[in-house]
Protein backbone atom coordinates (compact mmCIF):
# COMPACT_ATOMS: atom_id res chain seq x y z
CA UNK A 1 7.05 -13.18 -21.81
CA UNK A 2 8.39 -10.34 -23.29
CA UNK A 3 11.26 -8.09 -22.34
CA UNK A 4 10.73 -5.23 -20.39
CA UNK A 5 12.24 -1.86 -22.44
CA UNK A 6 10.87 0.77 -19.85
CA UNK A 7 8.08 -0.94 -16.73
CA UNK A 8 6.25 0.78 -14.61
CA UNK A 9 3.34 -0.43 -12.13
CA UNK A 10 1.17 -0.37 -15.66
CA UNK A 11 3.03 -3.36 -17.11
CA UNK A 12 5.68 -3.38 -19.61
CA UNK A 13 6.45 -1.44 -23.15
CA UNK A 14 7.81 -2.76 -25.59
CA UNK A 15 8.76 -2.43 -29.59
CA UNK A 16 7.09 -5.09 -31.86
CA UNK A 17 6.40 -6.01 -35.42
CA UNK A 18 3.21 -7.88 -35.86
CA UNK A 19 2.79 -10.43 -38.53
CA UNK A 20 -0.71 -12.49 -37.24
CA UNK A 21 -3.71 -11.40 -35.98
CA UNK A 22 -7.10 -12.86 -35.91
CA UNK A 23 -9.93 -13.05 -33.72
CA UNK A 24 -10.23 -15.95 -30.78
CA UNK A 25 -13.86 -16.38 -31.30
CA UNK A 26 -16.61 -15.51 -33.65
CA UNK A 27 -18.45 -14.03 -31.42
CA UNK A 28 -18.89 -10.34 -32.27
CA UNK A 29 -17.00 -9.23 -29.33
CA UNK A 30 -14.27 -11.37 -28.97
CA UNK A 31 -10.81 -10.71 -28.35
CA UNK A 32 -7.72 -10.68 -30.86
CA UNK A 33 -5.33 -12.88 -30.85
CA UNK A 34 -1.79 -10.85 -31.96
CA UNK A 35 1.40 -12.99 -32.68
CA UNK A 36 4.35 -10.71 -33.18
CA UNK A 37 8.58 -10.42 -32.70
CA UNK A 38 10.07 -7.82 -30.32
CA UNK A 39 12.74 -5.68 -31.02
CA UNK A 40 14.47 -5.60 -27.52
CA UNK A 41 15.85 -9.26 -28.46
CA UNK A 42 18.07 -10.75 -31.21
CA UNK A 43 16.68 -14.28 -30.69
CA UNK A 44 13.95 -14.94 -33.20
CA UNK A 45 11.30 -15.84 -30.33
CA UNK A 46 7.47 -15.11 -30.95
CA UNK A 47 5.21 -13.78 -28.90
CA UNK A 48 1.70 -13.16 -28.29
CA UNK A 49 -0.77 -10.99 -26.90
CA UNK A 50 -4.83 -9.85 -26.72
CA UNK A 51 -6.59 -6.65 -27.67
CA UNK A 52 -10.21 -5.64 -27.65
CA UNK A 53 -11.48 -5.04 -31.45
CA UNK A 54 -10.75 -1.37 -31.44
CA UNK A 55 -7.10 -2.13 -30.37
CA UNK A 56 -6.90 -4.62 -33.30
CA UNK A 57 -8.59 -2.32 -36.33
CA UNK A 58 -5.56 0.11 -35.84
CA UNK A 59 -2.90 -2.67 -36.23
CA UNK A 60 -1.68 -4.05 -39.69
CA UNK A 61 1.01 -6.80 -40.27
CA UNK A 62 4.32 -6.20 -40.79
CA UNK A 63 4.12 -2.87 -38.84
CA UNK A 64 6.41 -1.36 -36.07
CA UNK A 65 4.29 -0.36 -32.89
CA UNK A 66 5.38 1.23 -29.33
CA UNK A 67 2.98 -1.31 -27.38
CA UNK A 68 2.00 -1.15 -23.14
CA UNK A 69 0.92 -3.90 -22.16
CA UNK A 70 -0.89 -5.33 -18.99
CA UNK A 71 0.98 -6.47 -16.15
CA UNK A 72 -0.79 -9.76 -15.95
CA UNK A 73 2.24 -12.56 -17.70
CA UNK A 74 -0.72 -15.28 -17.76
CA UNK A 75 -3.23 -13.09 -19.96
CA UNK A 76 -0.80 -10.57 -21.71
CA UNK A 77 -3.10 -8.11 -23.23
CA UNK A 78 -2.33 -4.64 -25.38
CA UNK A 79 -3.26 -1.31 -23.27
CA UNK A 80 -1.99 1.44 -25.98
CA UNK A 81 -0.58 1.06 -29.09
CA UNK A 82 1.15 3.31 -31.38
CA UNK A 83 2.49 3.41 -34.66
CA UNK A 84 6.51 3.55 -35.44
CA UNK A 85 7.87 4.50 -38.23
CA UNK A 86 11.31 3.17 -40.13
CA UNK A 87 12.55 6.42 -39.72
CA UNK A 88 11.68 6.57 -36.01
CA UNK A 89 13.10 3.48 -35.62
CA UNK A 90 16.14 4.21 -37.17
CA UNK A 91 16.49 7.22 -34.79
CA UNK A 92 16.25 5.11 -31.76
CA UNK A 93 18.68 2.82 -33.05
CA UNK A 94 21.73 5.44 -33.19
């Protein structure tokens, strides 16, 4: 599961950097599968997550994202997602 940065009774939020995602079916509404790394750790864990289709087409690999998820640990799924930038990131850092 991933670490909680800021929870609420929404679920958690959380940093991430996605490097993998693909869909779970063919079907032309199925779910995305979305591997990423958070930042709220130093241990090189993975993690993973689903999102609806529109969720997915705003996501590329290799990207920061400020990410609320569900607050179901068994089917972790993406709420809201928003883009970070380096220099955001940076900012948050210091």
């Amino acid at each position: 599961m991933v670490r909680v940065t800021n929870s609420d009774q929404r679920g958690q939020a959380a940093i991430i950097r996605i490097f993998e995602h693909a869909p779970v079916s063919r079907r032309k509404d199925s779910l995305y599968k979305v591997k990423f790394k958070t930042l709220a750790n130093d241990e090189n864990e993975k993690y993973y997550a689903y999102t609806s289709q529109e969720i997915n087409n705003l996501l590329d690999r290799w990207h920061y994202y400020n990410v609320l998820f569900n607050n179901n640990p068994k089917n972790p799924r993406f709420k809201n997602v928003e883009e970070v930038t380096e220099d955001e990131l940076l900012d948050q850092c210091e």
